[in-house]
Protein backbone atom coordinates (compact mmCIF):
# COMPACT_ATOMS: atom_id res chain seq x y z
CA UNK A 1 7.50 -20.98 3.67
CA UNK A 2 8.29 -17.72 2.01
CA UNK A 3 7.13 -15.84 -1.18
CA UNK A 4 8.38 -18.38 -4.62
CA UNK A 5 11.13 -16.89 -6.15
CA UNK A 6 8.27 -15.08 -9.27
CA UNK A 7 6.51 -13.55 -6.59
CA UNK A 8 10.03 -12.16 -4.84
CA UNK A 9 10.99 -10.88 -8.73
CA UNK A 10 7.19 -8.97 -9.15
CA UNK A 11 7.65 -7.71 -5.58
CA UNK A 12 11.31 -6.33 -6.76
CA UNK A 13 9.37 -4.42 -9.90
CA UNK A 14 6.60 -3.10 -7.29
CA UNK A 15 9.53 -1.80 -5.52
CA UNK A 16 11.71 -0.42 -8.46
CA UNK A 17 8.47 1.41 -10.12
CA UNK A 18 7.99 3.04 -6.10
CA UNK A 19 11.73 3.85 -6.26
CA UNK A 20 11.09 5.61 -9.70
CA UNK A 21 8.51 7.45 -8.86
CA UNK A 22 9.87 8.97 -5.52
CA UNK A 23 12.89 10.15 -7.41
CA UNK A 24 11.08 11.76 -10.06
CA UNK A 25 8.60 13.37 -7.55
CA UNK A 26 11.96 14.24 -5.55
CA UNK A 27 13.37 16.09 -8.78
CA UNK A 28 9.74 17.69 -9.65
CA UNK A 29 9.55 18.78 -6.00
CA UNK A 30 13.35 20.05 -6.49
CA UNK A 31 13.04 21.76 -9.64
CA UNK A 32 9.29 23.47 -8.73
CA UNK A 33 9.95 24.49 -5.32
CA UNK A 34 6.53 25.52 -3.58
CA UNK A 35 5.32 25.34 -6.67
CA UNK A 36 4.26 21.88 -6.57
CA UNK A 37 0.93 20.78 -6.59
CA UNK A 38 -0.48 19.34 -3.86
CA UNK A 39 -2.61 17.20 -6.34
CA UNK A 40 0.50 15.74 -8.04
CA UNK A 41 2.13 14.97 -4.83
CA UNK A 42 -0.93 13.28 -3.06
CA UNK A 43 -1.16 11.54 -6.84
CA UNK A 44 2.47 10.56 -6.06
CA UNK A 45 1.62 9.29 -2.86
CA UNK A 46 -1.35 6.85 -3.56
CA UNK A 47 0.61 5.20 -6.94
CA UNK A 48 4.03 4.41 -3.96
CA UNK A 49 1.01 3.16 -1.58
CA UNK A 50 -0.47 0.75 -4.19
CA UNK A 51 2.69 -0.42 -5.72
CA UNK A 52 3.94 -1.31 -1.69
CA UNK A 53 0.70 -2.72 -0.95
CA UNK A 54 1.37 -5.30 -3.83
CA UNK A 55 4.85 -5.66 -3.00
CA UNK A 56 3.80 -6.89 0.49
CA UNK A 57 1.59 -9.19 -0.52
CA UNK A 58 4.12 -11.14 -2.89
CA UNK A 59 6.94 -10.91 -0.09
CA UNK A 60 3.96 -12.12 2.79
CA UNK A 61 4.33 -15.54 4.46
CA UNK A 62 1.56 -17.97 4.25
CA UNK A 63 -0.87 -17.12 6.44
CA UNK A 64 -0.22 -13.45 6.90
CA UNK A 65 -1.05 -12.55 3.09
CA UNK A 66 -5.08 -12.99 4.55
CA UNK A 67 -5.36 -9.07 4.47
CA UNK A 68 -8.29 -6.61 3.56
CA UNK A 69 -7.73 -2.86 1.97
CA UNK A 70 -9.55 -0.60 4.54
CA UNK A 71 -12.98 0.73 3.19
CA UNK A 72 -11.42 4.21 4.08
CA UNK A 73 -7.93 4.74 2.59
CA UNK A 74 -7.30 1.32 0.76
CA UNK A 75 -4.71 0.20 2.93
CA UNK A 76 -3.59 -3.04 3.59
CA UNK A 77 -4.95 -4.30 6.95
CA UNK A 78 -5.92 -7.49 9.19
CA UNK A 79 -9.55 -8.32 8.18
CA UNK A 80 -10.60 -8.49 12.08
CA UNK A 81 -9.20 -4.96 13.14
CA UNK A 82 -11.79 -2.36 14.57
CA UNK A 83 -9.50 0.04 14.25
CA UNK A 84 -7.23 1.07 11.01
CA UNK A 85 -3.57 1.39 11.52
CA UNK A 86 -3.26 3.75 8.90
CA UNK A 87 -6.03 6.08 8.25
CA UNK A 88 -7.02 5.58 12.36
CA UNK A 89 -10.73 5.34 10.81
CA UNK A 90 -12.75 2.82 13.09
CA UNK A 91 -13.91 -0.07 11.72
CA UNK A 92 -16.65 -2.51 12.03
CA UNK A 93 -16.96 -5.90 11.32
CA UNK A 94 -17.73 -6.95 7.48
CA UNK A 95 -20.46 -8.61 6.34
CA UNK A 96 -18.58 -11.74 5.91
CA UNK A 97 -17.74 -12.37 9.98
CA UNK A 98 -20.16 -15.28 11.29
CA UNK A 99 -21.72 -15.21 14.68
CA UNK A 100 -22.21 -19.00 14.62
């Protein structure tokens, strides 16, 4: 079963607002030169991250939308991994896995 047809039109807006914001960072970045901030492009960044994280979450099939933000970088990750995909932080297991 995929994502309902609201949740493929909120993913579409996650992705316009990351499209948006790439192109204006594109046109600050073009305009400034090596004058750019570093600030405003990591700030660029983390807003595209955020707004793709959500996007993949609407757009997930059932059963693969069970997914944790690391503790580390906030990415979007498999709640049993040991190891982050992203960030390449290692993980241990949460508070919430049972040893029963």
């Amino acid at each position: 079963m995929g994502a309902s047809d609201s949740d493929q039109a909120a993913a579409r807006r996650h992705l316009e607002v990351v499209q948006a914001g790439l192109r204006q960072l594109d046109a600050t970045a073009s305009t400034g030169g090596a004058g750019v901030a570093s600030g405003v492009v990591h700030g660029a960044i983390k807003a595209a991250m955020v707004e793709l994280d959500g996007a993949v979450i609407l757009l997930s099939v059932a059963g693969d939308s069970a997914r944790i933000g690391c503790r580390f970088c906030g990415r979007l990750i498999m709640p049993a991994a040991t190891l982050c995909g992203y960030c390449w932080r290692v993980l241990s297991p949460g508070p919430t896995t049972s040893s029963s």
